[in-house]
Protein backbone atom coordinates (compact mmCIF):
# COMPACT_ATOMS: atom_id res chain seq x y z
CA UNK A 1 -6.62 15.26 19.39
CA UNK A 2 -4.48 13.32 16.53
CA UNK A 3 -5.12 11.57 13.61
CA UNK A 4 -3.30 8.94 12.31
CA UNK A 5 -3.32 8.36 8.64
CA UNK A 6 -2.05 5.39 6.35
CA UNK A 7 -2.81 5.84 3.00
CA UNK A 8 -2.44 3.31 -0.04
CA UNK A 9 -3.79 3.92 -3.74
CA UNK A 10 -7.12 2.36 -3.42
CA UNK A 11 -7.52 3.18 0.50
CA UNK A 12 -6.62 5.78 3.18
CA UNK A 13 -7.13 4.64 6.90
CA UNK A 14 -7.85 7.09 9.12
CA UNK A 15 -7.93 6.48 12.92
CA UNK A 16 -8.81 9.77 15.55
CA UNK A 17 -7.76 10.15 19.11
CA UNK A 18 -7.77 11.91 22.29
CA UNK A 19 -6.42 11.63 25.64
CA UNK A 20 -5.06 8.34 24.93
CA UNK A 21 -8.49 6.95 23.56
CA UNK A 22 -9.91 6.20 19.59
CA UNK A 23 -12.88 8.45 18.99
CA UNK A 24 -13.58 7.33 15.78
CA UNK A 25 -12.13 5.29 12.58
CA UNK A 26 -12.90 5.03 9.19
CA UNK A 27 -11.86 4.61 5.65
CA UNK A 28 -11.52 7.22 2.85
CA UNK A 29 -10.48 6.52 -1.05
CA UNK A 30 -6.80 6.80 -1.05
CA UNK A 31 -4.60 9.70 -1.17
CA UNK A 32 -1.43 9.62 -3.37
CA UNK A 33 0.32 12.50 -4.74
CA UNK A 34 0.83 11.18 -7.80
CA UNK A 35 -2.58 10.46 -8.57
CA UNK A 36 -4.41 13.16 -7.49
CA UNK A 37 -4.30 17.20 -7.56
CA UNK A 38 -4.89 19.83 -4.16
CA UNK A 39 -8.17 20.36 -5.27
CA UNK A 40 -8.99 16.05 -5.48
CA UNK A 41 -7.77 16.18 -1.98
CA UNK A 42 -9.57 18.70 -0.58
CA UNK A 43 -13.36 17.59 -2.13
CA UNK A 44 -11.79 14.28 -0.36
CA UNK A 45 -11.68 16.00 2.92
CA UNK A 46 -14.63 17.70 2.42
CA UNK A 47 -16.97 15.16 1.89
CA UNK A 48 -16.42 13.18 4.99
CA UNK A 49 -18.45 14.20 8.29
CA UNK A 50 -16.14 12.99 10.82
CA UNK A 51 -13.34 15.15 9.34
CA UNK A 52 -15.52 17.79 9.08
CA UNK A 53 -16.87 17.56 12.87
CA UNK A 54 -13.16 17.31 14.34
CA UNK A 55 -10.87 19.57 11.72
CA UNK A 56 -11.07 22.29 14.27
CA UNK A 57 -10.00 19.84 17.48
CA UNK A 58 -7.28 17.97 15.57
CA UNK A 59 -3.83 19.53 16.64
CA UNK A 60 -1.73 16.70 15.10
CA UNK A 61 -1.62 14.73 11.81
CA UNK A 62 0.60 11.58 11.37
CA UNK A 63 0.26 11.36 7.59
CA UNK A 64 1.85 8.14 5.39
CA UNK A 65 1.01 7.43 2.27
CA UNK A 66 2.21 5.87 -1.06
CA UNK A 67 3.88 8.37 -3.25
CA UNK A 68 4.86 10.42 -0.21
CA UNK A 69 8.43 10.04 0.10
CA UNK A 70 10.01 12.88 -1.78
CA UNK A 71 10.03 16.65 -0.25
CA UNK A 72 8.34 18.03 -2.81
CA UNK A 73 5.64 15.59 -2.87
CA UNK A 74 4.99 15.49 1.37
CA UNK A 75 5.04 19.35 0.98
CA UNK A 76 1.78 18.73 -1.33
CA UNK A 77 0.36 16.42 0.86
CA UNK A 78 1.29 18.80 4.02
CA UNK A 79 -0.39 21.99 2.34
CA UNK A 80 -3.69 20.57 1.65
CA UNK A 81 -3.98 19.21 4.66
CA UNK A 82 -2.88 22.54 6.81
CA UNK A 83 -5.06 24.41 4.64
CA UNK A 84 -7.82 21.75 5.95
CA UNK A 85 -6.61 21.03 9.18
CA UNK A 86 -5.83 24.64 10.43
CA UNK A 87 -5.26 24.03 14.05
CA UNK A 88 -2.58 21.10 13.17
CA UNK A 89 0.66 20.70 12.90
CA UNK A 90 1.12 18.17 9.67
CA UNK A 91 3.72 15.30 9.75
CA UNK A 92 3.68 13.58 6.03
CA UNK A 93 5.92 10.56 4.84
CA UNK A 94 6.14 7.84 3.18
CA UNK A 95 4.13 4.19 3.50
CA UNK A 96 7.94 2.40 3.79
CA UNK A 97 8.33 4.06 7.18
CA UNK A 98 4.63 3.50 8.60
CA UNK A 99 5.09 -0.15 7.55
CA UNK A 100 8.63 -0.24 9.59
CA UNK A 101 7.45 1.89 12.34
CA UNK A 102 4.52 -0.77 12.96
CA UNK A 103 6.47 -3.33 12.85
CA UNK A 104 9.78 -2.48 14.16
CA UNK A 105 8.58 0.66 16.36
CA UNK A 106 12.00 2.19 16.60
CA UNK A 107 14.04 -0.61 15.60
CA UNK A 108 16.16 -1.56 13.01
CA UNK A 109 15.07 -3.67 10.39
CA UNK A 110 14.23 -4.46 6.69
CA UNK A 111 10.49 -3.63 5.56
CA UNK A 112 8.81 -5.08 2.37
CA UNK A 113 5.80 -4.03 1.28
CA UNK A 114 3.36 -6.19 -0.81
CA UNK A 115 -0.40 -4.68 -0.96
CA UNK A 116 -1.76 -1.75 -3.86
CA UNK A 117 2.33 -1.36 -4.61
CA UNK A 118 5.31 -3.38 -4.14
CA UNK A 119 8.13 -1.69 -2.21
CA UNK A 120 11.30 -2.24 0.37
CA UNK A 121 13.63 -0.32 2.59
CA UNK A 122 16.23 -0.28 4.79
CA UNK A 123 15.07 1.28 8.31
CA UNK A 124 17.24 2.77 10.66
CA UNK A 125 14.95 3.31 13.86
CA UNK A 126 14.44 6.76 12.74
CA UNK A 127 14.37 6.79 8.61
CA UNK A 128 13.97 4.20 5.88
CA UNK A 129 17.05 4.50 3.93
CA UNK A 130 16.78 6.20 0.15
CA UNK A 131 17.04 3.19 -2.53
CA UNK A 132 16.27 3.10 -6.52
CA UNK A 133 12.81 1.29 -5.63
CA UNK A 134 9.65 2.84 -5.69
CA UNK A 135 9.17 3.30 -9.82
CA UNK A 136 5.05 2.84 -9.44
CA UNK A 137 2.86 0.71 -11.20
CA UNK A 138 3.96 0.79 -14.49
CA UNK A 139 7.62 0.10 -14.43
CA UNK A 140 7.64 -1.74 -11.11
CA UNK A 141 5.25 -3.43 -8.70
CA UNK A 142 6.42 -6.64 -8.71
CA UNK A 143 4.24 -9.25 -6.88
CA UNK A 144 1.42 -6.63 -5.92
CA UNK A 145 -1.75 -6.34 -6.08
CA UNK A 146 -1.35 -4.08 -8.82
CA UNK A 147 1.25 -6.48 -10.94
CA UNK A 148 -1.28 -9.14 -10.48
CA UNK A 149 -4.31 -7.28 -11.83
CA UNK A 150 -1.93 -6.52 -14.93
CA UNK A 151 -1.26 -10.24 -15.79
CA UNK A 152 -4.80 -11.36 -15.43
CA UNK A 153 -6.23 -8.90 -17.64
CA UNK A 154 -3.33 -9.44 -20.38
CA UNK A 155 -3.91 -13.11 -20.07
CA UNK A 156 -7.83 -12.72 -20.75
CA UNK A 157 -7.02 -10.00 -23.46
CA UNK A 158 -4.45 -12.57 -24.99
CA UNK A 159 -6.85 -15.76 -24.49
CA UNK A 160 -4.41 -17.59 -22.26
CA UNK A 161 -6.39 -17.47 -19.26
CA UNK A 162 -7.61 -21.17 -18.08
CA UNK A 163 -11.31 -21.49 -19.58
CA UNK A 164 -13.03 -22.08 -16.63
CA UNK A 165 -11.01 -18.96 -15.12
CA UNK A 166 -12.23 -16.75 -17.74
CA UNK A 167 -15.88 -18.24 -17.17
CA UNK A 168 -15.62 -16.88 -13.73
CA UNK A 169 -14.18 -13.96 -14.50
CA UNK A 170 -17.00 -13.23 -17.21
CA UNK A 171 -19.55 -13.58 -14.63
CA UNK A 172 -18.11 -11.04 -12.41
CA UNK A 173 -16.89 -8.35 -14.48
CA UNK A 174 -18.62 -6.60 -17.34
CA UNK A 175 -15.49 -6.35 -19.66
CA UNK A 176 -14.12 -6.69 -22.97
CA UNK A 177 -11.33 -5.37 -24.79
CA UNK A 178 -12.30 -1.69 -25.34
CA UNK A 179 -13.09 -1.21 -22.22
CA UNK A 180 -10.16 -2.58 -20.37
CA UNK A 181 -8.27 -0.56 -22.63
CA UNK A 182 -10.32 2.74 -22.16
CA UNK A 183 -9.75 2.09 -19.02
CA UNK A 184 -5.87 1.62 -18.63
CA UNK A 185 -5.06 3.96 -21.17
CA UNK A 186 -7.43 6.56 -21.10
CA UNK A 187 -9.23 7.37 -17.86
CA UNK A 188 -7.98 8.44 -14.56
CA UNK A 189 -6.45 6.20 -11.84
CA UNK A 190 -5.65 3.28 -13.92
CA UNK A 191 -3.68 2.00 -11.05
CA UNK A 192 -6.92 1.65 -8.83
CA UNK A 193 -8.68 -0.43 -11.90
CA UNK A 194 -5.78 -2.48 -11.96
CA UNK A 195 -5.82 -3.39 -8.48
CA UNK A 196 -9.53 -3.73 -8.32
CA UNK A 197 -9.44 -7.15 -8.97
CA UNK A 198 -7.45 -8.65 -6.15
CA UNK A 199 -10.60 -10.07 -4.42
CA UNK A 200 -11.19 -12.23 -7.58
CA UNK A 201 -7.67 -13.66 -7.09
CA UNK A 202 -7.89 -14.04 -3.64
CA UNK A 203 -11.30 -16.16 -3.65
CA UNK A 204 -9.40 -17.97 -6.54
CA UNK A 205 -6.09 -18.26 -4.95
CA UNK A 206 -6.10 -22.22 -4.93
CA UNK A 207 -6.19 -22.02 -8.87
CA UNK A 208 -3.08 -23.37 -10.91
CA UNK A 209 -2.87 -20.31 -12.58
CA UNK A 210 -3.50 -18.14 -9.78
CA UNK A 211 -0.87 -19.96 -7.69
CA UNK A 212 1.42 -19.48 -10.09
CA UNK A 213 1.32 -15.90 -11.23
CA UNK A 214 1.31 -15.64 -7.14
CA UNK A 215 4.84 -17.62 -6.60
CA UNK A 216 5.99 -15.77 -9.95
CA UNK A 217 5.25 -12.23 -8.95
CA UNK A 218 6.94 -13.54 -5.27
CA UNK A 219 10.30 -14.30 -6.79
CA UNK A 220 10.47 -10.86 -8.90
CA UNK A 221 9.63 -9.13 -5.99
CA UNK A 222 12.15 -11.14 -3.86
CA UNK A 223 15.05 -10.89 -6.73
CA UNK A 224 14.52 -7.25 -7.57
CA UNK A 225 13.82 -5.83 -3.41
CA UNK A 226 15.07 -7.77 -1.26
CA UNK A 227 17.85 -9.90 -2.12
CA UNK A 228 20.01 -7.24 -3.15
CA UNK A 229 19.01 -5.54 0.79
CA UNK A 230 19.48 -8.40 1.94
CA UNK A 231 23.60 -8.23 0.62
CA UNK A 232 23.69 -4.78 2.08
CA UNK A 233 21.96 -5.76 5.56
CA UNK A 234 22.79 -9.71 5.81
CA UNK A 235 21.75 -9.97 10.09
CA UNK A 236 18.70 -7.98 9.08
CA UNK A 237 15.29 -8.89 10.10
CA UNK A 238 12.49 -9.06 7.46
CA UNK A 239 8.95 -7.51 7.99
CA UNK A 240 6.02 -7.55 5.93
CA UNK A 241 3.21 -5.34 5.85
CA UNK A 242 0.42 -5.47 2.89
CA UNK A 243 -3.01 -6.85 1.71
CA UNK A 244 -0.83 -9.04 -0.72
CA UNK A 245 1.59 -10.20 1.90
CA UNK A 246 -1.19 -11.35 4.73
CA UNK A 247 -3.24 -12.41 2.09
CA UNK A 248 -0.57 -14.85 0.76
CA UNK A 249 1.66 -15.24 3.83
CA UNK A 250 2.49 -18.94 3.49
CA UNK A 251 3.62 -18.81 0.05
CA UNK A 252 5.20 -15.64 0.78
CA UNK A 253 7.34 -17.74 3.48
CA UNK A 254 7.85 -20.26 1.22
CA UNK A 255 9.72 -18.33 -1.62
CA UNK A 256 11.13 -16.71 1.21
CA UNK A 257 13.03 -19.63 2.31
CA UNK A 258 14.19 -20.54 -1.38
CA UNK A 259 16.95 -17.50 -1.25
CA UNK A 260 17.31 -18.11 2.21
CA UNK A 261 15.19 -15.03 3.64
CA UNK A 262 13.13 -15.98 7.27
CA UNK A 263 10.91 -13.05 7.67
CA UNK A 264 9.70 -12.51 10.98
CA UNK A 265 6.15 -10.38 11.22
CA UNK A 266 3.76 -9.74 8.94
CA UNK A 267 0.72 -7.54 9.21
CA UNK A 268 -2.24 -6.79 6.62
CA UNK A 269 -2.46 -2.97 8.05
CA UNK A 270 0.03 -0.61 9.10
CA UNK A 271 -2.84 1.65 10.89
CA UNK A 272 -3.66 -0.63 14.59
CA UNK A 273 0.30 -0.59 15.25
CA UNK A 274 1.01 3.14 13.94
CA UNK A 275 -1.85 4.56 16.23
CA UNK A 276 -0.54 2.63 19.45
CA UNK A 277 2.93 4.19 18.25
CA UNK A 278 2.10 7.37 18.56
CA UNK A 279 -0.37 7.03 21.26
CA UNK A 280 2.34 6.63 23.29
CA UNK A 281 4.26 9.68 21.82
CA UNK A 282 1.76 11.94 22.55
């Protein structure tokens, strides 16, 4: 049996299979090595029955996550799961190559990420390429859901938000000052609060405002990632994977197309295409 795992900040899909078949799939909070400790991990692991029923059958693990792309960080990851997992042999990297591998399989290729986090590599068919992206939601992020949830609040904390925005927004979320700042500043995961909100902004999408923190966070993202990979890697293709990027995939094109960028496919989850990928590995 193997599982495949694709991990953001806010969720970790899981998908387990045998003998070319899915036995079972489901959804865990996210997993990030950045966030959260061995022992968060394990009470993870531990309080879900399905891992629990198949730990002992499982003799592979395709791990991917955000925050898993240096050694010393996949070596956490790897640990708690072999210490879980004991009959498996643990395979941990980063969300930039489960993004190319389900979109490029082993072809070359540029990948952008837009869901939780904002990201973008260079793959070669085997390995995305080390860059200086990656910094995490407070110095980067551009265009994600993450980014997003940051301007919104800071508008409504700062009164600029459209009135009958913030009339919405006051019906569906119990907040005021303190405790948006409690929560940013003071209590754990502030990158999951921040990105809690992106099914406000999607039902609200068609907004001005919406639309155009949307097309703003689109060009940051496009002039900080992939313009300058797109000098390096000029005949490159373009795939998108992300909540952000499916959600928004029109105007995604569209400031695409202002700096000259066609992007070919893009795909909400990484999971569907990394489990037929390694389906057909194994």
């Amino acid at each position: 049996m193997i599982a495949v795992v694709f991990s953001g900040s806010r969720f970790a899909d899981w998908r387990l299979a045998e003998k070319g078949k899915i036995i079972t799939g489901f959804r865990t909070m996210g997993i990030n090595p950045y966030l959260h400790d061995e022992r968060f991990i394990l009470q993870l692991l531990n309080k879900n029955n399905s891992l629990i029923n198949y730990a002992e059958r499982i003799r592979r693990i395709y791990f991917f996550g955000a925050g898993s792309s240096s050694r010393d960080r996949k070596e956490k990851i790897a640990v708690v799961l072999g210490r879980f997992f004991r009959n498996a042999k643990v395979q941990v990297d980063s969300d930039a190559k489960a993004s190319a591998i389900s979109t490029f399989g082993d072809g070359k290729g540029l990948i952008g990420i837009l869901g939780s986090g904002a990201n973008a590599a260079y793959f070669t068919g085997r390995r995305t390429l080390d860059n200086a992206y990656g910094l995490g939601y407070i110095l980067a992020d551009e265009g994600s859901a993450n980014w997003i949830g940051r301007i919104l609040l800071k508008s409504f904390l700062n009164e600029t938000i459209p009135a009958d925005l913030r009339e919405k927004f006051v019906a569906r979320y119990p907040l005021d000052r303190k405790i948006i700042l409690d929560k940013v500043y003071h209590q754990a995961n502030p990158a999951l609060f921040l990105t809690s909100f992106a099914d406000f902004v999607l039902e609200n999408r068609r907004h001005r405002f919406i639309k155009k923190t949307i097309y703003r966070g689109f060009k940051l993202y496009f002039e900080t990632y992939l313009v300058p990979l797109k000098k390096q890697y000029p005949s490159a293709t373009v795939n998108f994977t992300g909540s952000v990027a499916a959600g928004y995939e029109e105007w995604l094109r569209e400031v695409a197309d202002r700096y000259d960028i066609q992007i070919g496919t893009v795909i909400k989850e990484p999971i569907h295409n990394l489990l037929k990928y390694y389906l057909n590995k194994n």
